[in-house]
C-alpha atoms as a PDB file:
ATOM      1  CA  UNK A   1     -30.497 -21.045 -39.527  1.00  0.00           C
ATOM      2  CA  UNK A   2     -26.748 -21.441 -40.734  1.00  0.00           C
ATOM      3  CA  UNK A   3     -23.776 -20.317 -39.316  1.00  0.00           C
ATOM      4  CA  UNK A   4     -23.019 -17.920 -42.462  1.00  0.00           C
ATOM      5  CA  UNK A   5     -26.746 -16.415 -42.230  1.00  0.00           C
ATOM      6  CA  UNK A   6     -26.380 -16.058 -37.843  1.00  0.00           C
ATOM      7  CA  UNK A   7     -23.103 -14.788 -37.861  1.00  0.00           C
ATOM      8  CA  UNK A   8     -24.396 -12.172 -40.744  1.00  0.00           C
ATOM      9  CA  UNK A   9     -27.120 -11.381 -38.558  1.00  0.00           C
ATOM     10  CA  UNK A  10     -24.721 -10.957 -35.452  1.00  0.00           C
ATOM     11  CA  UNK A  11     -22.486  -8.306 -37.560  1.00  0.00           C
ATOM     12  CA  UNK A  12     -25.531  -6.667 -38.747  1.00  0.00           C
ATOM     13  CA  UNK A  13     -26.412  -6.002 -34.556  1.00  0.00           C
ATOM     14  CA  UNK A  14     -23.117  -5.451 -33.624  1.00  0.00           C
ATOM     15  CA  UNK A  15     -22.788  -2.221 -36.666  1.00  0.00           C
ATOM     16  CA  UNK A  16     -25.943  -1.153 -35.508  1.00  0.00           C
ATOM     17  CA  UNK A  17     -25.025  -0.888 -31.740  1.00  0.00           C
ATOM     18  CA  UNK A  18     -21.524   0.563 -32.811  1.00  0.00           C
ATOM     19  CA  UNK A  19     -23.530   2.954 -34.896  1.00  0.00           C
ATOM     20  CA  UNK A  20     -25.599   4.328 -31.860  1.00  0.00           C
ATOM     21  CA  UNK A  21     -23.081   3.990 -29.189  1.00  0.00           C
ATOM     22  CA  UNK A  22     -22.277   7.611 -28.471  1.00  0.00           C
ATOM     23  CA  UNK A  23     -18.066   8.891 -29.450  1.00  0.00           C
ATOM     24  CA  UNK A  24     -17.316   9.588 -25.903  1.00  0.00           C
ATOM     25  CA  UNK A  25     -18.807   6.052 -24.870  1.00  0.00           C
ATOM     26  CA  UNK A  26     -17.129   4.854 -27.752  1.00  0.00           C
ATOM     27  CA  UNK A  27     -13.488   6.528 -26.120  1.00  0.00           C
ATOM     28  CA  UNK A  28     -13.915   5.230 -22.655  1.00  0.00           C
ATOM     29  CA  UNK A  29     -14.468   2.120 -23.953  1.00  0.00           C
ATOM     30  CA  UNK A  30     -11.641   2.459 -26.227  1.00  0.00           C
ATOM     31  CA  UNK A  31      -8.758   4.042 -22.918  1.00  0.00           C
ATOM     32  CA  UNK A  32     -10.357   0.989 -20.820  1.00  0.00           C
ATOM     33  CA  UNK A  33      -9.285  -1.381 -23.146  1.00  0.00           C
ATOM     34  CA  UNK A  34      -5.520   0.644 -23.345  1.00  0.00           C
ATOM     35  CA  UNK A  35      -5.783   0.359 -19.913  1.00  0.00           C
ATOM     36  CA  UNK A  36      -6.310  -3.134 -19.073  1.00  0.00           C
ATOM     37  CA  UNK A  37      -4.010  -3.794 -22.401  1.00  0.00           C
ATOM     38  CA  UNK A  38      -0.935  -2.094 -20.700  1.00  0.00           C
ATOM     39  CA  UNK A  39      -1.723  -3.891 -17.134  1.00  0.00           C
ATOM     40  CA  UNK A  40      -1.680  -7.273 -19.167  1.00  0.00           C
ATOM     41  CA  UNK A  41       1.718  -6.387 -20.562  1.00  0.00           C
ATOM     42  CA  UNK A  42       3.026  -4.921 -17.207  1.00  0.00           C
ATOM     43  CA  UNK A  43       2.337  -8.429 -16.153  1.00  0.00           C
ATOM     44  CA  UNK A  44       3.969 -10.543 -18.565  1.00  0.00           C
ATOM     45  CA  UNK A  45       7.361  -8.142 -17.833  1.00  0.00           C
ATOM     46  CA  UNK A  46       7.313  -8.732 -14.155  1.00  0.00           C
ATOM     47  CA  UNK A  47       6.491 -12.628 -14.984  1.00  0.00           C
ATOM     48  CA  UNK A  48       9.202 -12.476 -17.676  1.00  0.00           C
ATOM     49  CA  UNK A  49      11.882 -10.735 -15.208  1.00  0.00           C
ATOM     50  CA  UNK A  50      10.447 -11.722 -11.805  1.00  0.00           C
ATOM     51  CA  UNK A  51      13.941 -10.016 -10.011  1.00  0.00           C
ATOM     52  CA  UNK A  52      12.653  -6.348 -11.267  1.00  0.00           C
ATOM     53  CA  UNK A  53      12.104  -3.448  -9.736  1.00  0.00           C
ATOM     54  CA  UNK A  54       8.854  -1.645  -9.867  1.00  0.00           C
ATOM     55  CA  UNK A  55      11.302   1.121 -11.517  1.00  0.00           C
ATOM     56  CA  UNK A  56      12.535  -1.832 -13.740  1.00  0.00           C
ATOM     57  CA  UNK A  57       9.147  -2.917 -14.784  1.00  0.00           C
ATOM     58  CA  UNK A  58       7.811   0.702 -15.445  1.00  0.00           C
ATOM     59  CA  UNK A  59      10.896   1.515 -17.882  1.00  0.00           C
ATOM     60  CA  UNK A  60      10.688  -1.503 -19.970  1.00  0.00           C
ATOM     61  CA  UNK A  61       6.965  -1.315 -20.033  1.00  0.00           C
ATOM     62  CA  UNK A  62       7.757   1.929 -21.177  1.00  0.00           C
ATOM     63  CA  UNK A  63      10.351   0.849 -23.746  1.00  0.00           C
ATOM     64  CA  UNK A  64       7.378  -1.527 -25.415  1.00  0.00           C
ATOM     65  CA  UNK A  65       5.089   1.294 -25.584  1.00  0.00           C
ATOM     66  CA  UNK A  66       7.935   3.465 -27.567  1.00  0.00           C
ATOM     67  CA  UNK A  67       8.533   0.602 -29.821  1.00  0.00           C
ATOM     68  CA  UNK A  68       7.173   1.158 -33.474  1.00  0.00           C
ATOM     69  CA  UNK A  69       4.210  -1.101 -34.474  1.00  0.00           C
END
């Protein structure tokens, strides 16, 4: 099998799954990733400014999520 015909096959399984997951699986799953998303950051501020308050690291964390994307 090639890689264009497996990785075809792989989307195909991955639409269907996505098709029958249920929404409010499909939310958690979605606030879980926020979640773990936002921890990630939290720790690349307290890595970046090492000195900071918990405070410190909460309103900057905050700033980022306020920030326009």
């Amino acid at each position: 099998m090639c890689y264009s015909t497996t990785m075809d096959a792989l989307r195909r399984d991955d639409i269907a799954i996505a098709r029958s997951t249920p929404t409010g699986e499909k939310l958690a799953q979605a606030l879980e990733l926020m979640r773990l998303g936002i921890a990630v950051k939290r720790e690349q501020i307290q890595s970046k400014f090492p000195g900071a308050t918990g405070t410190e690291v909460d309103g900057l964390l905050r700033d980022w999520l306020a920030e326009p994307r």
